[in-house]
PDB file of N, CA and C in Angstrom:
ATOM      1  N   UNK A   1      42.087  71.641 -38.175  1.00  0.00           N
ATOM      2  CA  UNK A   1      43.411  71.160 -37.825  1.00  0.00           C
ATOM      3  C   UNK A   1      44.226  72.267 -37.154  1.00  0.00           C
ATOM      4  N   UNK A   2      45.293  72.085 -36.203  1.00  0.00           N
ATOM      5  CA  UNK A   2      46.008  72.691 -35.968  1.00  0.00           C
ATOM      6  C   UNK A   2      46.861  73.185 -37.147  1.00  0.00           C
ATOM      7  N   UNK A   3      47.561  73.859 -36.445  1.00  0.00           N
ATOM      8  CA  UNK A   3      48.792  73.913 -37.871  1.00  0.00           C
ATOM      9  C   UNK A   3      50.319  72.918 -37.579  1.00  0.00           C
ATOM     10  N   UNK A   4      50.085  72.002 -36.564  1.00  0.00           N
ATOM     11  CA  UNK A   4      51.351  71.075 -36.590  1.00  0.00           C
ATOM     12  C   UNK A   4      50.251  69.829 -37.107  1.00  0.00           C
ATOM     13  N   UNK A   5      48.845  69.425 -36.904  1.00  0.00           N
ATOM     14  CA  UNK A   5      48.108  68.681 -37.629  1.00  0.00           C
ATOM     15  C   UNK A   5      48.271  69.077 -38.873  1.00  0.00           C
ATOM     16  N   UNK A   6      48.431  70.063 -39.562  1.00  0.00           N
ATOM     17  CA  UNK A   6      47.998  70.136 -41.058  1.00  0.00           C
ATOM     18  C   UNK A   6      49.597  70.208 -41.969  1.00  0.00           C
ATOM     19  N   UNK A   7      50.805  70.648 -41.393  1.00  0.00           N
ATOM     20  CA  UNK A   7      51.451  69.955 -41.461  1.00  0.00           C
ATOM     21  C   UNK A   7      52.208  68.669 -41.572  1.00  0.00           C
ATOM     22  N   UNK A   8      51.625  68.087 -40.428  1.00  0.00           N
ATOM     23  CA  UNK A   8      51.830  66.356 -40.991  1.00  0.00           C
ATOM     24  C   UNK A   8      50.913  65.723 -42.101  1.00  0.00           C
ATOM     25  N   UNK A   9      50.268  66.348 -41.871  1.00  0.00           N
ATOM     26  CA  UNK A   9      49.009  65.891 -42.841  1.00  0.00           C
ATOM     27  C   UNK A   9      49.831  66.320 -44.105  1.00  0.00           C
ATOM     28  N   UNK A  10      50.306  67.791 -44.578  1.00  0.00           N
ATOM     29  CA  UNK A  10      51.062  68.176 -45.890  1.00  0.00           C
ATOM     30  C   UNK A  10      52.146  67.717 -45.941  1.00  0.00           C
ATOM     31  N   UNK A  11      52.997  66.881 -45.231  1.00  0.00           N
ATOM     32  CA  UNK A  11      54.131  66.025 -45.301  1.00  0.00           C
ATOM     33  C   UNK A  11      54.027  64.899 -46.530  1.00  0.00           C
ATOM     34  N   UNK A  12      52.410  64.192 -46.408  1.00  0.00           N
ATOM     35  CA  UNK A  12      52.250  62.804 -46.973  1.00  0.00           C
ATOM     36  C   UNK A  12      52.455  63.368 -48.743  1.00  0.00           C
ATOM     37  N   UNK A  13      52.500  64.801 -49.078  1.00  0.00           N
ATOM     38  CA  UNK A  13      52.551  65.213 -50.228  1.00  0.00           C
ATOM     39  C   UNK A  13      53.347  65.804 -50.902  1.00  0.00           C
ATOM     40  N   UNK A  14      54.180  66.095 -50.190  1.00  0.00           N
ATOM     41  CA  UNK A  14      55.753  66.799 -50.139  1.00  0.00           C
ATOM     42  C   UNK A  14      56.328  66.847 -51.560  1.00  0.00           C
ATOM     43  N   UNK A  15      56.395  65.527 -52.250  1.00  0.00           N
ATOM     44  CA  UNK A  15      57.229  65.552 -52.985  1.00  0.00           C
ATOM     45  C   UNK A  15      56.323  65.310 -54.760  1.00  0.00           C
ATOM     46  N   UNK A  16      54.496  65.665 -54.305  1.00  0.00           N
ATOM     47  CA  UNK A  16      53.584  65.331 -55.345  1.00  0.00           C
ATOM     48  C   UNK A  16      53.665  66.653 -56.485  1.00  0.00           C
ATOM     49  N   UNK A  17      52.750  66.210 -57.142  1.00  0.00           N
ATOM     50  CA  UNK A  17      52.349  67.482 -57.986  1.00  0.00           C
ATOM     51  C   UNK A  17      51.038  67.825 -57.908  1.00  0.00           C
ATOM     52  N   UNK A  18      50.544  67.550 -56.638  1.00  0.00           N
ATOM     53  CA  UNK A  18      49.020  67.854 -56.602  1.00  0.00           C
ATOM     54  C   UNK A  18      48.158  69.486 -56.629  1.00  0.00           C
ATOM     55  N   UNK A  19      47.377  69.440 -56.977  1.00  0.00           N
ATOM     56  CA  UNK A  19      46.988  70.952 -57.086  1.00  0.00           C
ATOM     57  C   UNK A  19      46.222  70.751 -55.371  1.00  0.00           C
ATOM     58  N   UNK A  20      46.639  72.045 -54.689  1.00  0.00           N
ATOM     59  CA  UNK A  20      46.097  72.002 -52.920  1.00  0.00           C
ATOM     60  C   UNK A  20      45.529  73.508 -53.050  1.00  0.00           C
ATOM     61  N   UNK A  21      44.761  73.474 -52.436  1.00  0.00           N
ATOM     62  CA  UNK A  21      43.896  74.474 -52.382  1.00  0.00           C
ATOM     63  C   UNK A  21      43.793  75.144 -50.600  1.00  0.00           C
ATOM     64  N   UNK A  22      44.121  76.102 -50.461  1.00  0.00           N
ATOM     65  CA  UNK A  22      43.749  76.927 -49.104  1.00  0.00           C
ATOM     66  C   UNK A  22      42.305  77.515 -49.184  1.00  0.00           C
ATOM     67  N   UNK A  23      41.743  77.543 -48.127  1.00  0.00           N
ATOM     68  CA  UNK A  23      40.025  78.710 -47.840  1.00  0.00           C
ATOM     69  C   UNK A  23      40.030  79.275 -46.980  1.00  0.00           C
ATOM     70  N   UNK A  24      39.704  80.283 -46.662  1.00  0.00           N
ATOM     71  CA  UNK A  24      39.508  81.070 -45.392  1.00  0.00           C
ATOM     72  C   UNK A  24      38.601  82.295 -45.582  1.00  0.00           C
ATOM     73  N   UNK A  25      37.294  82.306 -44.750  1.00  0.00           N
ATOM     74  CA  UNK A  25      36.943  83.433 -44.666  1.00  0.00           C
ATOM     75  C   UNK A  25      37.671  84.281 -43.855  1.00  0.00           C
ATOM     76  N   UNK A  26      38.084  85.204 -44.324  1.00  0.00           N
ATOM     77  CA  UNK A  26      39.609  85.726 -43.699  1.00  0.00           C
ATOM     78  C   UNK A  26      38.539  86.968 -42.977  1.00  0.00           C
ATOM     79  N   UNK A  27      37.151  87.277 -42.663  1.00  0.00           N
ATOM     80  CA  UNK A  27      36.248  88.329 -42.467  1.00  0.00           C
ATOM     81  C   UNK A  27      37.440  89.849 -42.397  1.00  0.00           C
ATOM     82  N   UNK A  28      37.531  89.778 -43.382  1.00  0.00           N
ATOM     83  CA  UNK A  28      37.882  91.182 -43.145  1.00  0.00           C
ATOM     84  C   UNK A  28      39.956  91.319 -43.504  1.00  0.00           C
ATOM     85  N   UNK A  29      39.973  91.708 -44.783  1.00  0.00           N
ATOM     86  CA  UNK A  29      41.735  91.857 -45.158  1.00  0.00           C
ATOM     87  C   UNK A  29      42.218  93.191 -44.218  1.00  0.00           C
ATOM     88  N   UNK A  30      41.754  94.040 -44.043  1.00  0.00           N
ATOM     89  CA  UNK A  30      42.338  94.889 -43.056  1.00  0.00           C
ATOM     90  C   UNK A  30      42.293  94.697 -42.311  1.00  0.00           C
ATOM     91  N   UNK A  31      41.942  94.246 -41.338  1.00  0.00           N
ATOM     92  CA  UNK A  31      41.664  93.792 -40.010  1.00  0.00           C
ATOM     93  C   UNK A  31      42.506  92.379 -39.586  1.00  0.00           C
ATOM     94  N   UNK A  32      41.958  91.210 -40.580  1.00  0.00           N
ATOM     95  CA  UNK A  32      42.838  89.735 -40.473  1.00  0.00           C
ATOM     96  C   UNK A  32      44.136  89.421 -41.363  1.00  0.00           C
ATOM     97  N   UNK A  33      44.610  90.541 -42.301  1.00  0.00           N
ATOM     98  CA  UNK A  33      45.380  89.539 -43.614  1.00  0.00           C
ATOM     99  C   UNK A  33      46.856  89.209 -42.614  1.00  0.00           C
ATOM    100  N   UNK A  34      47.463  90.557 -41.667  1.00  0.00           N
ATOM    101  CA  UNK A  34      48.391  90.577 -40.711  1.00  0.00           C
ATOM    102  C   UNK A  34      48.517  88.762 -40.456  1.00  0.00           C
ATOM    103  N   UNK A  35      47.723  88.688 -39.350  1.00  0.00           N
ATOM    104  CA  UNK A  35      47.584  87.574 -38.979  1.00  0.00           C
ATOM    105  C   UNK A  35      47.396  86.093 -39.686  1.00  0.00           C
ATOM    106  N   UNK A  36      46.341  86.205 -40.798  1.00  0.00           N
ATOM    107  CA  UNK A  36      46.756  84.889 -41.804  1.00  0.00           C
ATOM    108  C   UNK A  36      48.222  84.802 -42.210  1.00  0.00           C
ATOM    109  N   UNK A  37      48.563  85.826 -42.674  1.00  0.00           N
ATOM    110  CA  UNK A  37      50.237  85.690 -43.075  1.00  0.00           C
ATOM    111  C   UNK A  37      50.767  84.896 -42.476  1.00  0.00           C
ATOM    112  N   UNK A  38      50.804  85.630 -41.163  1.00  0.00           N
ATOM    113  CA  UNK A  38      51.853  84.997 -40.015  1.00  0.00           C
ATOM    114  C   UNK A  38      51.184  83.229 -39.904  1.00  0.00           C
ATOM    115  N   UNK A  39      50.685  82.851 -40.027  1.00  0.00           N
ATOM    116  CA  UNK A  39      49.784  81.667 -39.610  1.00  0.00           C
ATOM    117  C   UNK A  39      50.093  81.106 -41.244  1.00  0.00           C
ATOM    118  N   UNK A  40      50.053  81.368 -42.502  1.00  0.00           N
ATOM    119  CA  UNK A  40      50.282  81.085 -42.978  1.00  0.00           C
ATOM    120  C   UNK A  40      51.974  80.810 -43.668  1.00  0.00           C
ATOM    121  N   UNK A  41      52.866  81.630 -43.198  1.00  0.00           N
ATOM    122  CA  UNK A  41      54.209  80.834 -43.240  1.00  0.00           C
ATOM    123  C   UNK A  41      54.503  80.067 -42.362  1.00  0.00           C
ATOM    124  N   UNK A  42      53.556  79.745 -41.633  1.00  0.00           N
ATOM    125  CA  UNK A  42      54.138  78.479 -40.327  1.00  0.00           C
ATOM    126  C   UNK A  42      53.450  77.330 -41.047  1.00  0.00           C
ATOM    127  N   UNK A  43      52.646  77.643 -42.718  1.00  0.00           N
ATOM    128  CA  UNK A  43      52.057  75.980 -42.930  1.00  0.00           C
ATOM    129  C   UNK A  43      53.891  75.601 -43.832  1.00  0.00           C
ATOM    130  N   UNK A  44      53.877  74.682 -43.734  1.00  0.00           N
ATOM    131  CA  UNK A  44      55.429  73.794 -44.850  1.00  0.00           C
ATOM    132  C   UNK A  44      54.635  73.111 -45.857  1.00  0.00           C
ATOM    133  N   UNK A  45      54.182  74.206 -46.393  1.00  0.00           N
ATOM    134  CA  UNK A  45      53.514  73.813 -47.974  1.00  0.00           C
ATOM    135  C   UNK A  45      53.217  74.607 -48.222  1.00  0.00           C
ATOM    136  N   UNK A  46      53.224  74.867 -49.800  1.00  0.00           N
ATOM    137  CA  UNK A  46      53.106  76.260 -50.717  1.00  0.00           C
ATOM    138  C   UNK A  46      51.753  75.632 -51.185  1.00  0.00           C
ATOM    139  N   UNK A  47      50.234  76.329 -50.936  1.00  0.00           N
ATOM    140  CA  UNK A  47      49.366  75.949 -51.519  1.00  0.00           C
ATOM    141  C   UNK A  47      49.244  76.220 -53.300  1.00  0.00           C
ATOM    142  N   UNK A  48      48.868  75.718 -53.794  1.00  0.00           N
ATOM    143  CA  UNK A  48      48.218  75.674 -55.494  1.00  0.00           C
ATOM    144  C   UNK A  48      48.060  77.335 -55.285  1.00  0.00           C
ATOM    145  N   UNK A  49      46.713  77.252 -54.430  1.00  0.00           N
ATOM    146  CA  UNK A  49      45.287  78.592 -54.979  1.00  0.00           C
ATOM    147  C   UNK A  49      45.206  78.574 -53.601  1.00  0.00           C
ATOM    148  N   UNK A  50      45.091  79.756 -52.984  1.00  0.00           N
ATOM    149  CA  UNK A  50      44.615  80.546 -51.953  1.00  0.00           C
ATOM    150  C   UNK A  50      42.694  80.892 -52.213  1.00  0.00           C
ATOM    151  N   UNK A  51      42.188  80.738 -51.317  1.00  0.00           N
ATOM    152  CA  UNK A  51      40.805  81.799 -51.493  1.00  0.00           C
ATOM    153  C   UNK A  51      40.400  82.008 -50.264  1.00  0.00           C
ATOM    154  N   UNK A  52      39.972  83.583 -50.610  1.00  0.00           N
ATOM    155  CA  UNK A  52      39.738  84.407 -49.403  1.00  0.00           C
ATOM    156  C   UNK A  52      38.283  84.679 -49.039  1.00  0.00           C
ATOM    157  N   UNK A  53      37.158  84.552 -48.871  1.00  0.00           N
ATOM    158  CA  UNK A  53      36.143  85.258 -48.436  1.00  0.00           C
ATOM    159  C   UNK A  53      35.827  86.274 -47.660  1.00  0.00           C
ATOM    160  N   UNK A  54      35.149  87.002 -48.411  1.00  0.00           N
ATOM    161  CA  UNK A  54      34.557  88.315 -46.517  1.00  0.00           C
ATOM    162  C   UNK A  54      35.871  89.188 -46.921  1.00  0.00           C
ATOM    163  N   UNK A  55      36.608  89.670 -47.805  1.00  0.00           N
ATOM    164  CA  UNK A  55      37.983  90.652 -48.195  1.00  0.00           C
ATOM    165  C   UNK A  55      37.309  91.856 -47.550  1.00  0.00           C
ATOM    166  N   UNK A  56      36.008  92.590 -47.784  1.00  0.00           N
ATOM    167  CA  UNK A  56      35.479  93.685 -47.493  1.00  0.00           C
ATOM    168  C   UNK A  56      36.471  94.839 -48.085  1.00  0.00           C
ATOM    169  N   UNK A  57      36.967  94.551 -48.810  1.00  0.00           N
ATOM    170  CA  UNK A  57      38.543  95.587 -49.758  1.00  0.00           C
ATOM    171  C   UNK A  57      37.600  96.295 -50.978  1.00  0.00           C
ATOM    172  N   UNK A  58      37.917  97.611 -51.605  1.00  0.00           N
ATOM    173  CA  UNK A  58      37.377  98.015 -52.597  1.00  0.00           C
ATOM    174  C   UNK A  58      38.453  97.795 -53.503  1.00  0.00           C
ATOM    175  N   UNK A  59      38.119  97.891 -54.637  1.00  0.00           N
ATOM    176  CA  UNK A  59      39.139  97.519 -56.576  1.00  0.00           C
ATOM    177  C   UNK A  59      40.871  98.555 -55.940  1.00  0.00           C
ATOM    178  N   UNK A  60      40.526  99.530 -55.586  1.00  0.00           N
ATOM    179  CA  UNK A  60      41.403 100.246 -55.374  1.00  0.00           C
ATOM    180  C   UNK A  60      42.919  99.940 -54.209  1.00  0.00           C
ATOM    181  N   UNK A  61      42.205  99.199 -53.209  1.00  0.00           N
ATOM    182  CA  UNK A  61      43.288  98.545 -52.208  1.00  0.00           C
ATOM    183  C   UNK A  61      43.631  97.042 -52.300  1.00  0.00           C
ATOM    184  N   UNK A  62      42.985  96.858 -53.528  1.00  0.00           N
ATOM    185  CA  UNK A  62      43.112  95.279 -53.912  1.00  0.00           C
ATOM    186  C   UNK A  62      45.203  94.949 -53.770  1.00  0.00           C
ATOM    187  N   UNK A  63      45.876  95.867 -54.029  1.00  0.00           N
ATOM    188  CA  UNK A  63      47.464  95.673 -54.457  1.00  0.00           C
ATOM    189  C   UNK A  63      47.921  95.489 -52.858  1.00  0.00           C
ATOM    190  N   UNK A  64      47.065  96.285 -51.852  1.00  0.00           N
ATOM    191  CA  UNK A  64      47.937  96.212 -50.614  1.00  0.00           C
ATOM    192  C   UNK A  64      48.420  94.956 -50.187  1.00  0.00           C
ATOM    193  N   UNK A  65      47.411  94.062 -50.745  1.00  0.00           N
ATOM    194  CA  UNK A  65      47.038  92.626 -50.008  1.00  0.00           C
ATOM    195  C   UNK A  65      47.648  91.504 -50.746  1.00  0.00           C
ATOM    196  N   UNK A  66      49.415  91.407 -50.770  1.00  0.00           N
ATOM    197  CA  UNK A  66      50.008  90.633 -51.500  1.00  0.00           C
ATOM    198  C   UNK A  66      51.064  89.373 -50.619  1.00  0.00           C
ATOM    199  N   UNK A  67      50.792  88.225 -51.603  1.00  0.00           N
ATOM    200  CA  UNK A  67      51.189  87.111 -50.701  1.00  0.00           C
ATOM    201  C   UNK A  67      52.595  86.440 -51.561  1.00  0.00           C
ATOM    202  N   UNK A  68      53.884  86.548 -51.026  1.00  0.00           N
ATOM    203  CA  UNK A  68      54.827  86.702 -51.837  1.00  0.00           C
ATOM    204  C   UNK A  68      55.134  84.933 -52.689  1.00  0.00           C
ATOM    205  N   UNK A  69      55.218  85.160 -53.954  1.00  0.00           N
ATOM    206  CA  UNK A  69      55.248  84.143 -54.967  1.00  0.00           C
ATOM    207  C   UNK A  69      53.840  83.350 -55.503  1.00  0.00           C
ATOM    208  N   UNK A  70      52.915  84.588 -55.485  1.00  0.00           N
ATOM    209  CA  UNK A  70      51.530  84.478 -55.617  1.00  0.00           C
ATOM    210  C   UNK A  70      51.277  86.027 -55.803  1.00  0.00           C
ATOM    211  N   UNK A  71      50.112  85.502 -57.040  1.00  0.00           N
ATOM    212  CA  UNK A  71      49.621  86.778 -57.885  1.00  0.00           C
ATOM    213  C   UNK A  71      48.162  86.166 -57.842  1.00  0.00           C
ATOM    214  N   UNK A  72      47.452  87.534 -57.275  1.00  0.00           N
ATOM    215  CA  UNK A  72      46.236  87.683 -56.900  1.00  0.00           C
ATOM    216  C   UNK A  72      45.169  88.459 -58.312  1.00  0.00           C
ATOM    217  N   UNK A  73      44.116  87.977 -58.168  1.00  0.00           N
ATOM    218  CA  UNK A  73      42.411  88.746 -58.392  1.00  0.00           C
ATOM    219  C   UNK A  73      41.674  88.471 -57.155  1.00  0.00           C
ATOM    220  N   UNK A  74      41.083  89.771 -57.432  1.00  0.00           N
ATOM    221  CA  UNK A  74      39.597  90.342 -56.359  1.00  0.00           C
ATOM    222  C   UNK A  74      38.727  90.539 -57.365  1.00  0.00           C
ATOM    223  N   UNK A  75      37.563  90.415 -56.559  1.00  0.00           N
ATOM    224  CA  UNK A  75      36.080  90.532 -57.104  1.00  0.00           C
ATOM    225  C   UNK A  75      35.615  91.483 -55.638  1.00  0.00           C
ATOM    226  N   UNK A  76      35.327  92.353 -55.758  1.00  0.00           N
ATOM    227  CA  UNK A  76      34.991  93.959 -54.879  1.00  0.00           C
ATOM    228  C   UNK A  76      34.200  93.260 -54.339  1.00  0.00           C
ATOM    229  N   UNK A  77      33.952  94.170 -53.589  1.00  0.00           N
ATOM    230  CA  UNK A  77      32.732  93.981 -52.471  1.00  0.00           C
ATOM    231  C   UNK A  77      31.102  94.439 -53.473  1.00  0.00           C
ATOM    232  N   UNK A  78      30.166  93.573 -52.948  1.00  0.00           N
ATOM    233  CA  UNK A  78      28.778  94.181 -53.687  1.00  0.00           C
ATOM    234  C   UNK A  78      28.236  95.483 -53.080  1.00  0.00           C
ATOM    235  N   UNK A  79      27.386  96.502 -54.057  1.00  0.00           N
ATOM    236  CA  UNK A  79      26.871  97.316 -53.628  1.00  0.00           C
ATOM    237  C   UNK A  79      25.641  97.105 -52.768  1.00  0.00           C
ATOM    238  N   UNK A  80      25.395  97.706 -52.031  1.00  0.00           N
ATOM    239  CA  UNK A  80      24.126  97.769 -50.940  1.00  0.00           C
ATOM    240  C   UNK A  80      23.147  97.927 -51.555  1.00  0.00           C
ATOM    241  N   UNK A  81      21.996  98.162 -50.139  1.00  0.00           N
ATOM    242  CA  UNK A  81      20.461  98.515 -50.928  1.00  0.00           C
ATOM    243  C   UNK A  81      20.817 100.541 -51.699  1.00  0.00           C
ATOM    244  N   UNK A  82      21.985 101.339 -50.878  1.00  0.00           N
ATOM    245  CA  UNK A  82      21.903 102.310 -51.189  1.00  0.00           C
ATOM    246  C   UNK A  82      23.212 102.968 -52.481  1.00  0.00           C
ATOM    247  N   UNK A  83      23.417 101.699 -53.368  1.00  0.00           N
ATOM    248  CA  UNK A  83      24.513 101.382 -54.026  1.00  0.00           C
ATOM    249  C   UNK A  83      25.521 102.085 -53.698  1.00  0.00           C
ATOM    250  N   UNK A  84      25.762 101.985 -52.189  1.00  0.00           N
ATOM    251  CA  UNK A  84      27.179 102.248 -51.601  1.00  0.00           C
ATOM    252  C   UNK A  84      27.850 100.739 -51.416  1.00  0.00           C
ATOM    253  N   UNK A  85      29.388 100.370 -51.090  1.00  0.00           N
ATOM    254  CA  UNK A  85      29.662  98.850 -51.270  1.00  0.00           C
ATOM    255  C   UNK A  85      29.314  98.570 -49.756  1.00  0.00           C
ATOM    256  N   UNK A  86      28.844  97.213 -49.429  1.00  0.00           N
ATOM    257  CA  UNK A  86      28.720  97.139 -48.458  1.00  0.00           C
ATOM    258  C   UNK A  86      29.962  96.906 -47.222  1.00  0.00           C
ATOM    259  N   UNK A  87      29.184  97.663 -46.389  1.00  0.00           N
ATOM    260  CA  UNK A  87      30.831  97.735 -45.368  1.00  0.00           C
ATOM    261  C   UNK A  87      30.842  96.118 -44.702  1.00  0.00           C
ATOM    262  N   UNK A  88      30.367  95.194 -44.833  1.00  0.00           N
ATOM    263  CA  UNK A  88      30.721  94.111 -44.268  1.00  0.00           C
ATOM    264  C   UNK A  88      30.181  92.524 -45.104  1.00  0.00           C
ATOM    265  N   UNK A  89      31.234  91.472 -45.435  1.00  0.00           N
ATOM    266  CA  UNK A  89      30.416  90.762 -45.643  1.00  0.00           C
ATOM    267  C   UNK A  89      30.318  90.070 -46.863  1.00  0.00           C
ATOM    268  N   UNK A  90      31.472  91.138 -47.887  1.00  0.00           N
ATOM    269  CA  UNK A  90      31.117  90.178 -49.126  1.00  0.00           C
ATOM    270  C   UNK A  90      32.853  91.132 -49.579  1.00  0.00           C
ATOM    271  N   UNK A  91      33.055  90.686 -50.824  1.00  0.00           N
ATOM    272  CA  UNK A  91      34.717  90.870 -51.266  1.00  0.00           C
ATOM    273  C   UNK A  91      35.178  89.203 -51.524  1.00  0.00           C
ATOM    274  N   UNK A  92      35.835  88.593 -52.427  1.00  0.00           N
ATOM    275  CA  UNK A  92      36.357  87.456 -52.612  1.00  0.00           C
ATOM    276  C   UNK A  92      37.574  87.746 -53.261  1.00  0.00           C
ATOM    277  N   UNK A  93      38.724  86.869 -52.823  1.00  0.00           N
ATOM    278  CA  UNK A  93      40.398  86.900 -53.181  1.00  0.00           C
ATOM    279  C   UNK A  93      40.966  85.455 -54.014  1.00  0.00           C
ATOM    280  N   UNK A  94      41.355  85.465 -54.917  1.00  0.00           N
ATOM    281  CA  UNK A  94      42.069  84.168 -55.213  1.00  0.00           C
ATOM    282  C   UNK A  94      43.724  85.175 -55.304  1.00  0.00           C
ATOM    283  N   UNK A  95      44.260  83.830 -54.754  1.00  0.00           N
ATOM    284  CA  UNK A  95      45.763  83.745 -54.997  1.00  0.00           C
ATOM    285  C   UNK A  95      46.529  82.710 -55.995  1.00  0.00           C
ATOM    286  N   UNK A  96      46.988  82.896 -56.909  1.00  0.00           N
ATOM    287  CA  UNK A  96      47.373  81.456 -57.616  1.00  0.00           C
ATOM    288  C   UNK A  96      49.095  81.491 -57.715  1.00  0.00           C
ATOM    289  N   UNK A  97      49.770  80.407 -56.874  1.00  0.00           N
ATOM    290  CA  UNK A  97      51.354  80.536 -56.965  1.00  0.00           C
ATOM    291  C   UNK A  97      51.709  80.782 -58.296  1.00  0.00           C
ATOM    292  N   UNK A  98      52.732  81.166 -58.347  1.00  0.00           N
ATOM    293  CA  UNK A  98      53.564  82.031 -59.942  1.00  0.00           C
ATOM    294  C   UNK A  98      53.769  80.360 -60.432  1.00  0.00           C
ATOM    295  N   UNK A  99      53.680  79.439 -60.168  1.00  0.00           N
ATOM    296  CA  UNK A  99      54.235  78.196 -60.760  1.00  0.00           C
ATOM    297  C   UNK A  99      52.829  78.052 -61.956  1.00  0.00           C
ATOM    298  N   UNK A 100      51.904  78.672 -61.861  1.00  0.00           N
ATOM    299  CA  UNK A 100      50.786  78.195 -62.843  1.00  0.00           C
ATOM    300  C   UNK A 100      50.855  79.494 -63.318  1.00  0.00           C
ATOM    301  N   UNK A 101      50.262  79.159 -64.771  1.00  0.00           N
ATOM    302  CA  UNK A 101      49.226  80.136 -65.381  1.00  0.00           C
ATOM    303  C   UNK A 101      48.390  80.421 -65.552  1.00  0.00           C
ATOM    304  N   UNK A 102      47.496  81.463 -65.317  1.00  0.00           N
ATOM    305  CA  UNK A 102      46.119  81.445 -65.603  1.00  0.00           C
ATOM    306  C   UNK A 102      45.027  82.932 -66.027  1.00  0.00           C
ATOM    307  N   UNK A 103      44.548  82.620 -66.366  1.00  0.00           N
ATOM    308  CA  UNK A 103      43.210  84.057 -66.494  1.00  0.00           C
ATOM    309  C   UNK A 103      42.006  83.970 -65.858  1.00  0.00           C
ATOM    310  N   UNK A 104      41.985  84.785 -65.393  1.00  0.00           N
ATOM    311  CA  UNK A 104      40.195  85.618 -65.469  1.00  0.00           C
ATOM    312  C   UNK A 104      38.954  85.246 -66.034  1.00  0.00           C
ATOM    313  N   UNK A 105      38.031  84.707 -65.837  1.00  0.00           N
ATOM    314  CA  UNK A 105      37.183  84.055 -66.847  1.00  0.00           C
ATOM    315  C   UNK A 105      36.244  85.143 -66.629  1.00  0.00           C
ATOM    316  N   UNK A 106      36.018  86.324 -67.211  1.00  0.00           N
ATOM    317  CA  UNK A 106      35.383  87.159 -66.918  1.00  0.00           C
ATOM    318  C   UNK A 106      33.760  86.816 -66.889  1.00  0.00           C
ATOM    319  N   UNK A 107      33.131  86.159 -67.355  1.00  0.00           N
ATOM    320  CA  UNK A 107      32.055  85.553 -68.070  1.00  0.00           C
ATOM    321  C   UNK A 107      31.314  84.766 -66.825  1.00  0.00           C
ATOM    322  N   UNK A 108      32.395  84.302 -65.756  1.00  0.00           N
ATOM    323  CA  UNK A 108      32.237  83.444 -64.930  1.00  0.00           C
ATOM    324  C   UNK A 108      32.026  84.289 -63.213  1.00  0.00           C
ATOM    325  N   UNK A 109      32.776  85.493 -63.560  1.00  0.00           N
ATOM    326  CA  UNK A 109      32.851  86.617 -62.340  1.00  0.00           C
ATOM    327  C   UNK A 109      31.298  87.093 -61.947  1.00  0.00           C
ATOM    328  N   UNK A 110      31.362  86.834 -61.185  1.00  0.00           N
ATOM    329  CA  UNK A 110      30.060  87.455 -60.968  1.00  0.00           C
ATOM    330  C   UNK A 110      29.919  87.956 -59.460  1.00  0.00           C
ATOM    331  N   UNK A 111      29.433  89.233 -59.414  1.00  0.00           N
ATOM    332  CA  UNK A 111      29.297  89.941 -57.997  1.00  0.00           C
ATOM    333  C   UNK A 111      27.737  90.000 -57.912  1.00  0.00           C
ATOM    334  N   UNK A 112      26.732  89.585 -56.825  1.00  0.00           N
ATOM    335  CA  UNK A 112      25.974  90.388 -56.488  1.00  0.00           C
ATOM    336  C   UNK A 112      25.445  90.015 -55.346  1.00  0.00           C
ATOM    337  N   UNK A 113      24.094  90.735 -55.074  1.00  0.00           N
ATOM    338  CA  UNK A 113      23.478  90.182 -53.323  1.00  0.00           C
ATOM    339  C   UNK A 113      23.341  88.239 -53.412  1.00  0.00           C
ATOM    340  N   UNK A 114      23.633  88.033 -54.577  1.00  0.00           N
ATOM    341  CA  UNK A 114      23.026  86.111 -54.531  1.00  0.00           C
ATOM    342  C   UNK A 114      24.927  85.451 -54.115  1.00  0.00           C
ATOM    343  N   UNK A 115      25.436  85.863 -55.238  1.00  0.00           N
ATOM    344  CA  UNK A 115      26.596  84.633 -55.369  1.00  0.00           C
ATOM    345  C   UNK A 115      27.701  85.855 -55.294  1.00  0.00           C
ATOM    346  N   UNK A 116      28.656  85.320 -55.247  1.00  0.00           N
ATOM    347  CA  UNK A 116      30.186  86.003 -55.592  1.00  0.00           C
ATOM    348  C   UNK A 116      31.309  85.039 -56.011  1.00  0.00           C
ATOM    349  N   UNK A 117      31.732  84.828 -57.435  1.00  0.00           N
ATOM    350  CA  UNK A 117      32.425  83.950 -58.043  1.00  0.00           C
ATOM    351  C   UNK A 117      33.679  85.543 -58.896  1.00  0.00           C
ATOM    352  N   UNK A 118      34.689  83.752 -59.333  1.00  0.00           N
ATOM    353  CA  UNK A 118      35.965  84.451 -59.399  1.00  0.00           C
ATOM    354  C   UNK A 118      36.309  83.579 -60.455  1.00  0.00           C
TER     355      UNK A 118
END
């Protein structure tokens, strides 16, 4: 969708309580988060849950990458064949608006060369 398509489209819900969900392999938070931002205050709807794919961010720059009235977890990037993290390709972001509560299901996190869950 465009973003004046996905707009009308988030009009028909305006006034629901539905849980909406955003995705984006955003390939890369240093490189793309600039630009989702901007693209993302032009949607006229506050999504539920944000999720990001491809962050390529280590534990440490996880704070740079904040989306205002939304509180974030990362799951790092996986280590390589030379357990350095890999420079491209893996990192996952959830955002969840301050209107919910929630935790971490640590049990459920999982990083490696197969899956990457949050």
């Amino acid at each position: 969708y465009s973003t004046n398509q996905l707009n009308t489209l988030l009009q028909t819900w305006k006034n629901k309580s539905y849980l909406s969900t955003l995705f984006l392999n955003i390939d890369g938070n240093y490189t793309n988060f600039d630009n989702f931002l901007v693209e993302f205050q032009s949607y006229q709807h506050k999504f539920s849950v944000i999720g990001l794919a491809e962050t390529n961010i280590d534990s440490e720059n996880e704070n740079l990458y904040q989306i205002s009235n939304y509180t974030s977890i990362y799951q790092s990037r996986i280590l390589g064949p030379n357990q350095q993290p890999k420079a491209k390709g893996s990192g996952i972001g959830l955002y969840v608006h301050n209107r919910y509560n929630f935790s971490k299901a640590s049990h459920l996190s999982i990083c490696n060369e197969n899956i990457e869950s949050l």
